[in-house]
PDB file of N, CA and C in Angstrom:
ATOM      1  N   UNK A   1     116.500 128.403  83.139  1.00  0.00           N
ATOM      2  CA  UNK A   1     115.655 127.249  83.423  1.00  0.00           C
ATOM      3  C   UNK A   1     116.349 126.320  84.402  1.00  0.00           C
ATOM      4  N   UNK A   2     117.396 126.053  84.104  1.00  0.00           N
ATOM      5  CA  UNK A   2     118.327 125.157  85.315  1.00  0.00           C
ATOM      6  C   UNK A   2     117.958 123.496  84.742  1.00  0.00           C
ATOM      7  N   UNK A   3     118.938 122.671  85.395  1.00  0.00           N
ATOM      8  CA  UNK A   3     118.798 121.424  85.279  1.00  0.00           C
ATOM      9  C   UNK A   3     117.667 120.937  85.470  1.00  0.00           C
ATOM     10  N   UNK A   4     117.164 121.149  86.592  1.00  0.00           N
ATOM     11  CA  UNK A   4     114.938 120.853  86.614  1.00  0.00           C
ATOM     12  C   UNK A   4     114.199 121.204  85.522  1.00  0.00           C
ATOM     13  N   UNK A   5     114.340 122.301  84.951  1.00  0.00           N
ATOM     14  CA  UNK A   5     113.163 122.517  84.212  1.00  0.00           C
ATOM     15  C   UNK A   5     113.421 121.839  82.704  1.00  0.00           C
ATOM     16  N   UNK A   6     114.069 121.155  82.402  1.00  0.00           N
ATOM     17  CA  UNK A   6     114.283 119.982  81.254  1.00  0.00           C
ATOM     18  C   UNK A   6     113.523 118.583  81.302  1.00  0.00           C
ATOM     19  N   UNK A   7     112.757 118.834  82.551  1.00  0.00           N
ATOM     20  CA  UNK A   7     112.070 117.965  83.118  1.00  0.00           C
ATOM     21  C   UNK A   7     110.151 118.230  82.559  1.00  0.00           C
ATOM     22  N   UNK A   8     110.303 119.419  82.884  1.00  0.00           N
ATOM     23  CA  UNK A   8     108.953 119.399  82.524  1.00  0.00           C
ATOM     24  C   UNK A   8     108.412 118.994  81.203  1.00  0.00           C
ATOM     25  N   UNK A   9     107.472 118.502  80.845  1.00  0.00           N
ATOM     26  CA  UNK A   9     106.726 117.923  79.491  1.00  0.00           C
ATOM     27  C   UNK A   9     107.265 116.446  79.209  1.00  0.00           C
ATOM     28  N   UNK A  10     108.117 116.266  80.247  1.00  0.00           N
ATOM     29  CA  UNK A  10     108.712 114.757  79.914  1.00  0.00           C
ATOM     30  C   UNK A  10     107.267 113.397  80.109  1.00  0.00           C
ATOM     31  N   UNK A  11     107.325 112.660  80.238  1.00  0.00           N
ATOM     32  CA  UNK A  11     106.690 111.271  79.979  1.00  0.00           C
ATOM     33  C   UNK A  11     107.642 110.450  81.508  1.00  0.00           C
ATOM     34  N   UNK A  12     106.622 110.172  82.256  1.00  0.00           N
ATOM     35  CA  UNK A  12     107.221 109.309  83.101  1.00  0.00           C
ATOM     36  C   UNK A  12     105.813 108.006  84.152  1.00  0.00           C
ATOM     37  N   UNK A  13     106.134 107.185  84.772  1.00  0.00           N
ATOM     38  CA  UNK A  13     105.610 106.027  84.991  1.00  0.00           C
ATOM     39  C   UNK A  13     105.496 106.715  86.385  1.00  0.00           C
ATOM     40  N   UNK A  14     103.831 106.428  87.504  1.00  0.00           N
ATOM     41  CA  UNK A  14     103.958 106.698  88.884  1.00  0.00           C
ATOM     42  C   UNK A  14     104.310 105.089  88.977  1.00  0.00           C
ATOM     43  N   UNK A  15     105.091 105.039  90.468  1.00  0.00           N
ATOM     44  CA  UNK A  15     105.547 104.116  91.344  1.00  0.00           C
ATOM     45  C   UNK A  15     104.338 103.485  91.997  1.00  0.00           C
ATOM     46  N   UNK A  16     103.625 104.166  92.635  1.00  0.00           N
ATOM     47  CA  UNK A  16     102.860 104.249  93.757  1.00  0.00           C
ATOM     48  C   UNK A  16     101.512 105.490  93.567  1.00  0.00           C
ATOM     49  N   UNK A  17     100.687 105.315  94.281  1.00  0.00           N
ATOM     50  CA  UNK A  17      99.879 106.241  94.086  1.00  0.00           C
ATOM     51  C   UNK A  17     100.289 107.658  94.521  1.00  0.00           C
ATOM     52  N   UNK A  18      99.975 108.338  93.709  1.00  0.00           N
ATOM     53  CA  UNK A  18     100.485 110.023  93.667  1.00  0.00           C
ATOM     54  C   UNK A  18      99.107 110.902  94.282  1.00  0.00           C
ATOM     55  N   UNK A  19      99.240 111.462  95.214  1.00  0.00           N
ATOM     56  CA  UNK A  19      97.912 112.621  95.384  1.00  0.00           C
ATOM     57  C   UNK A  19      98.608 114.149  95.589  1.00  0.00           C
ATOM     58  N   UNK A  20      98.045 114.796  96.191  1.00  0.00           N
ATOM     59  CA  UNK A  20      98.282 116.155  96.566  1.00  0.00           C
ATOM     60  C   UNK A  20      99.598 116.575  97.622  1.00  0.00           C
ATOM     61  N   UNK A  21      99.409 117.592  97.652  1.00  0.00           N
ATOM     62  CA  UNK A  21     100.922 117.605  98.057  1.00  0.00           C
ATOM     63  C   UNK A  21     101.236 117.205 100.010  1.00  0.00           C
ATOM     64  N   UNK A  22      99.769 116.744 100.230  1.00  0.00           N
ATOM     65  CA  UNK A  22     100.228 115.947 101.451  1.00  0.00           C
ATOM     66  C   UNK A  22     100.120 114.446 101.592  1.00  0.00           C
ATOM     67  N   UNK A  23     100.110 113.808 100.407  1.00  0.00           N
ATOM     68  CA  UNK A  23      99.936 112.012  99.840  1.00  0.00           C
ATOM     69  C   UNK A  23     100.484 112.442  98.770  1.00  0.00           C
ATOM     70  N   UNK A  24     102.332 112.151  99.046  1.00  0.00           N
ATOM     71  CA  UNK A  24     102.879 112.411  98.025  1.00  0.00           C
ATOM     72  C   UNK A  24     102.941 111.119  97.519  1.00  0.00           C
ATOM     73  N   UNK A  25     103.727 110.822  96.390  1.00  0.00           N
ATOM     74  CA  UNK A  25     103.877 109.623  95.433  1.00  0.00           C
ATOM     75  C   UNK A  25     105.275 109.249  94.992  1.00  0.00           C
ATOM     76  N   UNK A  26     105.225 108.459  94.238  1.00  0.00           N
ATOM     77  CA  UNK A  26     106.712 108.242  93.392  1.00  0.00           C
ATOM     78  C   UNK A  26     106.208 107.985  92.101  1.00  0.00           C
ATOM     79  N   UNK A  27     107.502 108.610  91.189  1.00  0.00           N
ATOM     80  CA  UNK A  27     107.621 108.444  89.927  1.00  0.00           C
ATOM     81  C   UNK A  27     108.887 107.791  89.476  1.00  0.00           C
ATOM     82  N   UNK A  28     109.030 107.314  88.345  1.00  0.00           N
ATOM     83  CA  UNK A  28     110.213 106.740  87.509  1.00  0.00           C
ATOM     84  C   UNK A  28     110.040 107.648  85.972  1.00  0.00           C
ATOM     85  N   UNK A  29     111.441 108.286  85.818  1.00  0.00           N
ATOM     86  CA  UNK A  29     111.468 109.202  85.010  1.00  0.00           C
ATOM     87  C   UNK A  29     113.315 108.966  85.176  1.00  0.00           C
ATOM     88  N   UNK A  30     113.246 109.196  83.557  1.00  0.00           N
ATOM     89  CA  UNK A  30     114.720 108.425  83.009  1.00  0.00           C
ATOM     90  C   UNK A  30     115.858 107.492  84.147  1.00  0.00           C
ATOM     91  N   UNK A  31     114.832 106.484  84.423  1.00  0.00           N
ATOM     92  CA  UNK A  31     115.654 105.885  85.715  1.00  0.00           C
ATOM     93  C   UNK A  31     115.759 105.897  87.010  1.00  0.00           C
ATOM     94  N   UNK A  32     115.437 106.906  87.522  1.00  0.00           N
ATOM     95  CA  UNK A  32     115.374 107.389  88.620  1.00  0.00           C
ATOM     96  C   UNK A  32     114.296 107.778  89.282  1.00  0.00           C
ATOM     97  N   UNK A  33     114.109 107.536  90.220  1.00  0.00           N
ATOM     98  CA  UNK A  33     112.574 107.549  90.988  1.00  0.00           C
ATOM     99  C   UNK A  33     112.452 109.395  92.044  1.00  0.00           C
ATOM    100  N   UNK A  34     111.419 109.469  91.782  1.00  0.00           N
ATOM    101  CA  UNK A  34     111.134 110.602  92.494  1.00  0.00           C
ATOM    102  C   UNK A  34     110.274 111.372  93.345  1.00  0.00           C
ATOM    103  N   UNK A  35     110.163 111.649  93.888  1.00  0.00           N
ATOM    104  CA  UNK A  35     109.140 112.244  94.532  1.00  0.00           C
ATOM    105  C   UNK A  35     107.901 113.027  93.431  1.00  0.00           C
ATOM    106  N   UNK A  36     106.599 112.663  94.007  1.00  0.00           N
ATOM    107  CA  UNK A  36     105.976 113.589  92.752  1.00  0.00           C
ATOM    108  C   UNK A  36     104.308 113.533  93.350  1.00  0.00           C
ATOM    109  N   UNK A  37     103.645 114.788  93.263  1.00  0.00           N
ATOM    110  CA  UNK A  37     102.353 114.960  93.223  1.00  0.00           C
ATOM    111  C   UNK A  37     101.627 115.320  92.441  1.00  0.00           C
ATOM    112  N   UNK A  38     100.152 115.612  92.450  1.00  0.00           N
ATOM    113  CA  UNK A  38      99.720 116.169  91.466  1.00  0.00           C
ATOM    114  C   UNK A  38      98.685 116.958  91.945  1.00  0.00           C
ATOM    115  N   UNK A  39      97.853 118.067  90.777  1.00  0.00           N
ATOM    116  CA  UNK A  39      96.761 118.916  91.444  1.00  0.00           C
ATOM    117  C   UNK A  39      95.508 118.491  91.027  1.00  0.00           C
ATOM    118  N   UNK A  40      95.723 117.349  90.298  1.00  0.00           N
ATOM    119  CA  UNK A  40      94.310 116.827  89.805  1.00  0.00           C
ATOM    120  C   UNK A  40      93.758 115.414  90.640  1.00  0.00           C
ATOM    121  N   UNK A  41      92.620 114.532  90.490  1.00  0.00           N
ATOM    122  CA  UNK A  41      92.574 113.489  91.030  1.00  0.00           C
ATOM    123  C   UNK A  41      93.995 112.605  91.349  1.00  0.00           C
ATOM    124  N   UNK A  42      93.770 111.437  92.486  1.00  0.00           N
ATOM    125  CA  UNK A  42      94.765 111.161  92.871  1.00  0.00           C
ATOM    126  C   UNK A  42      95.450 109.816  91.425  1.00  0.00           C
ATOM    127  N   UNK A  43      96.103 109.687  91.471  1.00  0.00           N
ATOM    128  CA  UNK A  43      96.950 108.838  90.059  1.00  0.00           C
ATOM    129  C   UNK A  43      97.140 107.560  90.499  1.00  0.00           C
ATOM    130  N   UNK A  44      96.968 106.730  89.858  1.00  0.00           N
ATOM    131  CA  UNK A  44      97.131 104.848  90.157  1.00  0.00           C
ATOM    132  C   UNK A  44      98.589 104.845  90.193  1.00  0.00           C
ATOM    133  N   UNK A  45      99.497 103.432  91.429  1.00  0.00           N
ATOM    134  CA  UNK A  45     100.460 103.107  90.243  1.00  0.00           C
ATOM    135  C   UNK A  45     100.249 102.709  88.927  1.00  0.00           C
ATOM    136  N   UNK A  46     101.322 102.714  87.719  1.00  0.00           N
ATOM    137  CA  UNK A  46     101.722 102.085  86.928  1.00  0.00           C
ATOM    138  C   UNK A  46     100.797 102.852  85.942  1.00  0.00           C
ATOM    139  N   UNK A  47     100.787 104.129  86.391  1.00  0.00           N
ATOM    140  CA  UNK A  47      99.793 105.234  84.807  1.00  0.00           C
ATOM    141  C   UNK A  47     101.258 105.988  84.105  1.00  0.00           C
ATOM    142  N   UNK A  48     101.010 106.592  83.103  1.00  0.00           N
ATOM    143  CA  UNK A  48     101.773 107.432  82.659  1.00  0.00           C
ATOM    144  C   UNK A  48     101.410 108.974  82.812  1.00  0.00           C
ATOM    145  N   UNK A  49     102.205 109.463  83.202  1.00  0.00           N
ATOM    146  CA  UNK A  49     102.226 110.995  83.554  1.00  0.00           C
ATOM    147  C   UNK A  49     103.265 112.047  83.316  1.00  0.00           C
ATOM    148  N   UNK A  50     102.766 113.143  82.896  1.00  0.00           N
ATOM    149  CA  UNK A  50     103.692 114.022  81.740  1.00  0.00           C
ATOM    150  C   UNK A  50     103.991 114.832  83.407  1.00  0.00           C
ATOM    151  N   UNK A  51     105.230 115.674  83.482  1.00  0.00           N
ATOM    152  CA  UNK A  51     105.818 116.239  84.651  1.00  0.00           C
ATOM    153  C   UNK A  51     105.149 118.007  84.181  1.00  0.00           C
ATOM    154  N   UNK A  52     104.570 118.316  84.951  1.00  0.00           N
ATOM    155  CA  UNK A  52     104.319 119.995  84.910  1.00  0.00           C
ATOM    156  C   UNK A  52     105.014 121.105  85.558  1.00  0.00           C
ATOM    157  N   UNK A  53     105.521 120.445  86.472  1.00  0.00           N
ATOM    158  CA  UNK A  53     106.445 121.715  86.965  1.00  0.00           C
ATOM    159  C   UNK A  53     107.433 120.847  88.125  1.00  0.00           C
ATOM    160  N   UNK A  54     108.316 121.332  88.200  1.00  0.00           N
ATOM    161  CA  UNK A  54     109.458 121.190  89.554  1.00  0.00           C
ATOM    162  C   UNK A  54     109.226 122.004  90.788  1.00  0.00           C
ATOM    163  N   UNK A  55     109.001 121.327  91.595  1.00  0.00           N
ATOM    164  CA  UNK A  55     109.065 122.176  92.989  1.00  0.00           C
ATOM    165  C   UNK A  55     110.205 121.413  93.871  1.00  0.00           C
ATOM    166  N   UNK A  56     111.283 121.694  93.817  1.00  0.00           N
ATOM    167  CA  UNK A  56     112.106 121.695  94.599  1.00  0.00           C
ATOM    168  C   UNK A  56     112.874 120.326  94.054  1.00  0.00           C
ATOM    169  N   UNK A  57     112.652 119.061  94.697  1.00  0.00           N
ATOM    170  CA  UNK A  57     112.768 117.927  94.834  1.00  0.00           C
ATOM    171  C   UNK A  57     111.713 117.266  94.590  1.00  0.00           C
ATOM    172  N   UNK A  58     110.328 118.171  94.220  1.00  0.00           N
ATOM    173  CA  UNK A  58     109.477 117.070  94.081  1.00  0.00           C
ATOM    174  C   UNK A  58     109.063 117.632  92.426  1.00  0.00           C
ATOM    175  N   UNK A  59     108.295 116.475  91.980  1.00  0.00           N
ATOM    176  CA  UNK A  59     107.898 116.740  90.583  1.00  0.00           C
ATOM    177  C   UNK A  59     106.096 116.977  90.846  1.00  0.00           C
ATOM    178  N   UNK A  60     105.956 117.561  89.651  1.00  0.00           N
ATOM    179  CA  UNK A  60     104.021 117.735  90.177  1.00  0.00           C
ATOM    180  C   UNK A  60     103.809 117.228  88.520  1.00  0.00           C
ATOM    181  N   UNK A  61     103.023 116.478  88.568  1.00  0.00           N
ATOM    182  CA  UNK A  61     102.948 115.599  87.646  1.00  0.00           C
ATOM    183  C   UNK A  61     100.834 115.375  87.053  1.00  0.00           C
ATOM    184  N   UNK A  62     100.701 115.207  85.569  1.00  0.00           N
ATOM    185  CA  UNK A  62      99.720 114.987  85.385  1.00  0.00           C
ATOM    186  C   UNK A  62      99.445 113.813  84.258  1.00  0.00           C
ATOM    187  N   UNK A  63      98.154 112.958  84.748  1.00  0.00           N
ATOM    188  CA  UNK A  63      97.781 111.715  83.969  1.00  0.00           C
ATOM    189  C   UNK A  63      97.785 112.095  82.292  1.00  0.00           C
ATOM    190  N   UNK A  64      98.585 111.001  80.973  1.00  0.00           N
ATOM    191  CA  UNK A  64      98.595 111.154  80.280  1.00  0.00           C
ATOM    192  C   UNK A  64      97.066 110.859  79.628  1.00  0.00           C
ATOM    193  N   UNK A  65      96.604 109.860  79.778  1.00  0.00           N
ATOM    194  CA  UNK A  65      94.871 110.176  79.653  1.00  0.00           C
ATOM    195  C   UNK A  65      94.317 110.681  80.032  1.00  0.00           C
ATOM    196  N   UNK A  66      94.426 112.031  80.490  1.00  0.00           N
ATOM    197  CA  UNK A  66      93.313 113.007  81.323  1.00  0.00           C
ATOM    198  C   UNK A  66      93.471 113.798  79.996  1.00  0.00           C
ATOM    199  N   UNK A  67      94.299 114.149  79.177  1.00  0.00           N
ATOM    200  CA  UNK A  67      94.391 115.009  77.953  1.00  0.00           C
ATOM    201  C   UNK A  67      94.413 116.239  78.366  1.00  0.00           C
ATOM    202  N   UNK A  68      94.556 116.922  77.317  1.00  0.00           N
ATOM    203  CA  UNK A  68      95.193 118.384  77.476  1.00  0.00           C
ATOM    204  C   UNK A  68      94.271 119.426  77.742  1.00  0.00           C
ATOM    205  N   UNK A  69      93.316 119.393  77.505  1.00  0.00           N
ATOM    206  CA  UNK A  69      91.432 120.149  78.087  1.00  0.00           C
ATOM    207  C   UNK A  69      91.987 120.554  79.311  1.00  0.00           C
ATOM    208  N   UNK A  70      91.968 119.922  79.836  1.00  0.00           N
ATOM    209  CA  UNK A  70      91.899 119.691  81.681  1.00  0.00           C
ATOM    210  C   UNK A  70      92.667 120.390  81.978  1.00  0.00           C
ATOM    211  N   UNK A  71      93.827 119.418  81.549  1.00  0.00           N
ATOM    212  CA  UNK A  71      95.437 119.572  81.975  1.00  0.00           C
ATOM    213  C   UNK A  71      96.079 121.101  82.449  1.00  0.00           C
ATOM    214  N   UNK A  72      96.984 121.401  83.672  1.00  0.00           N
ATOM    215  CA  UNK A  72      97.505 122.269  83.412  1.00  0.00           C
ATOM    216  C   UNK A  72      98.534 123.212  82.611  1.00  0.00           C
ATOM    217  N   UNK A  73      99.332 123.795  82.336  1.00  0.00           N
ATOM    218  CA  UNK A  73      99.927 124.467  81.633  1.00  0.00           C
ATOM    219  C   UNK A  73     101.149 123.679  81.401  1.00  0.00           C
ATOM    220  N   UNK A  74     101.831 123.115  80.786  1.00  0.00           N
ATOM    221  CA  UNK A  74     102.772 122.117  80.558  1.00  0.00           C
ATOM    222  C   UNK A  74     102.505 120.481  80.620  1.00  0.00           C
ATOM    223  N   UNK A  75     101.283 120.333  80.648  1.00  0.00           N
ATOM    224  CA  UNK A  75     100.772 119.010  80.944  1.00  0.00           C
ATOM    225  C   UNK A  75     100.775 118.301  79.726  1.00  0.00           C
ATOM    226  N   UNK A  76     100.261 118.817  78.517  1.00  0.00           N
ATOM    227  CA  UNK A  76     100.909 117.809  77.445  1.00  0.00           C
ATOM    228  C   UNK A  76     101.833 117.922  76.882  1.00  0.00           C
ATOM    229  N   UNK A  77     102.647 118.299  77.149  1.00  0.00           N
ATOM    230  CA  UNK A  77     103.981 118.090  77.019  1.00  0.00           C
ATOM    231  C   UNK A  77     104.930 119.821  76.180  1.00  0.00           C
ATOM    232  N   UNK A  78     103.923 120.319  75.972  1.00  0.00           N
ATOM    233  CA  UNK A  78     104.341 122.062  75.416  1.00  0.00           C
ATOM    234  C   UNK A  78     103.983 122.857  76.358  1.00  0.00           C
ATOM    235  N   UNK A  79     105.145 123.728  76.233  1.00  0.00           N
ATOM    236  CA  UNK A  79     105.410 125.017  77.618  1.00  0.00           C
ATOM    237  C   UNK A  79     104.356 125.858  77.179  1.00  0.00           C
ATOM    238  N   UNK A  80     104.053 126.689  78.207  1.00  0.00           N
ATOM    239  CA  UNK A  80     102.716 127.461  78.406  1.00  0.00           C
ATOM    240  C   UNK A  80     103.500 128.958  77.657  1.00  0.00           C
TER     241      UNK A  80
END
């Protein structure tokens, strides 16, 4: 899994508005701010969002009120 993937299912705050992976965003996740998108509608600052996967340097991230229906595969917080 590597140091990234301890990341996924975590709980973290967007910075800024988050969209797709060409309107990327920022997140705050244990302190540290990050790069982060998502594959669903675009995300407000100041929502909470569970991390779904690592791509590289960036996080891909989904709204904690969108619930787990929707959500992709690690989105509420249990691995697929």
């Amino acid at each position: 899994i590597g140091v990234h993937g301890g990341l996924v299912g975590q709980e973290a705050v967007t910075l800024d508005e988050v969209g797709d992976q060409h309107h990327l965003g920022h997140i705050r996740l244990a302190g540290e701010r990050w790069l982060a998108t998502t594959s669903g509608p675009n995300i407000d600052a100041g929502r909470s969002v569970f991390v779904t996967a690592v791509r590289g340097t960036t996080l891909e991230v989904w709204p904690v009120d969108m619930g787990s229906i929707e959500a992709p595969d690690g989105a509420d917080g249990r691995m697929a």
